[in-house]
Protein backbone atom coordinates (compact mmCIF):
# COMPACT_ATOMS: atom_id res chain seq x y z
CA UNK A 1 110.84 238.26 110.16
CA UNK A 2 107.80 239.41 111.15
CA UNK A 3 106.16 239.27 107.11
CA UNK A 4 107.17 235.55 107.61
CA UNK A 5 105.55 234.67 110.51
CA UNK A 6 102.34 236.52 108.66
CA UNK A 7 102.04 234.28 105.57
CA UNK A 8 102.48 230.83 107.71
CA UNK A 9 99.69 231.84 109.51
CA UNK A 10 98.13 233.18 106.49
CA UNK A 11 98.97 229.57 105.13
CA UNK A 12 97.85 227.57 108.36
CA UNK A 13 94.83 229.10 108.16
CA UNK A 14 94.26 228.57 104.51
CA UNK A 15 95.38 225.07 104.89
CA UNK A 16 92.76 224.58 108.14
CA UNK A 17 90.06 226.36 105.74
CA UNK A 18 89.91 224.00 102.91
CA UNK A 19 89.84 220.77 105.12
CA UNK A 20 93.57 220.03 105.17
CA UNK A 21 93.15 219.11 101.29
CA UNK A 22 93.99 220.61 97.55
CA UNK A 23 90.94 222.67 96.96
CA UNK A 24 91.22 221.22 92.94
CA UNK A 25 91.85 217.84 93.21
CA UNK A 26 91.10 216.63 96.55
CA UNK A 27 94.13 215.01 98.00
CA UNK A 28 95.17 215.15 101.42
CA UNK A 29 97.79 217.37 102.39
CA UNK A 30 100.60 218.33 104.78
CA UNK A 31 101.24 221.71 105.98
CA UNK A 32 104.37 220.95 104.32
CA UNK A 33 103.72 220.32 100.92
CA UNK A 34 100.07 222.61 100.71
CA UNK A 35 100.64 225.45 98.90
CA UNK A 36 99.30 229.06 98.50
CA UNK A 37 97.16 229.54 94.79
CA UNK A 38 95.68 232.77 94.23
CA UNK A 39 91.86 231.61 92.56
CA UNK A 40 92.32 234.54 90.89
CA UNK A 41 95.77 235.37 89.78
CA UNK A 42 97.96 238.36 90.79
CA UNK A 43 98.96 238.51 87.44
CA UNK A 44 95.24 238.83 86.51
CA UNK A 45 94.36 241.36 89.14
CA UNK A 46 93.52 239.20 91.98
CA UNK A 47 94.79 239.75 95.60
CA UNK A 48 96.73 238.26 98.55
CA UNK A 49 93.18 238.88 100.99
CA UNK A 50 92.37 235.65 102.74
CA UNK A 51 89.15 235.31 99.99
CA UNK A 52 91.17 234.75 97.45
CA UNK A 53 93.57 232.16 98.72
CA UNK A 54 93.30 228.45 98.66
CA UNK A 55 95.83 225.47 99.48
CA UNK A 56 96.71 222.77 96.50
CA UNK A 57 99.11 220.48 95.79
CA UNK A 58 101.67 221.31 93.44
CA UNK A 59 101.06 219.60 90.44
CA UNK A 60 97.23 221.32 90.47
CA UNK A 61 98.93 224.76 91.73
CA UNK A 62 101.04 224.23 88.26
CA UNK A 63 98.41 223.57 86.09
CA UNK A 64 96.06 225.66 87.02
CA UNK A 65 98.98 228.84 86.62
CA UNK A 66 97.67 231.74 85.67
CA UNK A 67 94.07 230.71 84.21
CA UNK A 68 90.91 232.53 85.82
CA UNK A 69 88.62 230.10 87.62
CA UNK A 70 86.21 230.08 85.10
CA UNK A 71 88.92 228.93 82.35
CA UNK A 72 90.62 226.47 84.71
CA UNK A 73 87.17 224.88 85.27
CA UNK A 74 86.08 224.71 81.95
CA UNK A 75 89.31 222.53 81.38
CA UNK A 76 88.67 220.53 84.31
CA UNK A 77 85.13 220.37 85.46
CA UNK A 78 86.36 217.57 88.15
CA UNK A 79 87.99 220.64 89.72
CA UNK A 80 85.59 223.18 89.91
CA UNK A 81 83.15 219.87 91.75
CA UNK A 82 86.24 219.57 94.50
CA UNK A 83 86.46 223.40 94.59
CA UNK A 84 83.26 223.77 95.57
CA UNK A 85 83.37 220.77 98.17
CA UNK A 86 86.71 222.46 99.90
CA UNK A 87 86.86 225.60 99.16
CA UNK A 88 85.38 227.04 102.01
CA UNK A 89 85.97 230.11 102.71
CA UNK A 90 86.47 231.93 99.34
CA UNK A 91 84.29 234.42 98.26
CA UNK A 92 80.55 232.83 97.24
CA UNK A 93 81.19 234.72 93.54
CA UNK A 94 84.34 232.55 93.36
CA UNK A 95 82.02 229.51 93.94
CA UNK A 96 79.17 230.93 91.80
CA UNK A 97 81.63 231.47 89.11
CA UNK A 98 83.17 227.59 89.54
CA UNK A 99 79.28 226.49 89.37
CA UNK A 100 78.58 228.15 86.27
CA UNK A 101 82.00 226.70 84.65
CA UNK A 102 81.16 222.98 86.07
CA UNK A 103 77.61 223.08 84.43
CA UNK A 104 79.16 224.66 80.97
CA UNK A 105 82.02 222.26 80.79
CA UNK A 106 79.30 219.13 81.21
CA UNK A 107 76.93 220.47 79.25
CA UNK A 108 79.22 221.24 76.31
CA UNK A 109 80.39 217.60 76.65
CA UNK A 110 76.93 216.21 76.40
């Protein structure tokens, strides 16, 4: 009960953080269709620490899966832009890291 009542205020807070929007493609959400992504993955050695958790949609939460930032962004450079816009209170090497793959992406495509 009480672990609950921890991750939706882990989640409000999240949600409040990044402007009520998906950090990746900048819709507007509901508290009741955000949902928790890990920037960087569990499964990739990330953590559940308030730095490292953003709200998206669920299509973007999909895609993105298990890639790092940097990989994710190089995909979709439109994401990494909106990440940086929302995102606000991940860590600033998250950002730095979704700067460098935003530049990359565009300049690879020039």
């Amino acid at each position: 009960m009480e672990h609950q009542q921890h991750k939706r205020q882990v989640k409000r807070a999240t949600f409040r953080d990044c402007g009520r929007r998906c950090v990746y493609c900048g819709t507007c959400l509901g508290l009741e269709n955000a949902t928790l992504d890990h920037v960087i993955p569990l499964s990739r050695g990330g953590s559940h620490l308030p730095g490292n958790l953003v709200s998206a949609c669920q299509p973007c939460n999909q895609m993105k899966g298990a890639l790092l930032p940097i990989e994710f962004f190089a995909r979709y450079p439109t994401a990494g832009q909106n990440f940086m816009r929302y995102a606000r209170a991940v860590h600033r090497q998250l950002k730095r890291g979704a700067r460098r793959a935003v530049s990359l992406a565009y300049a690879q495509a020039a």
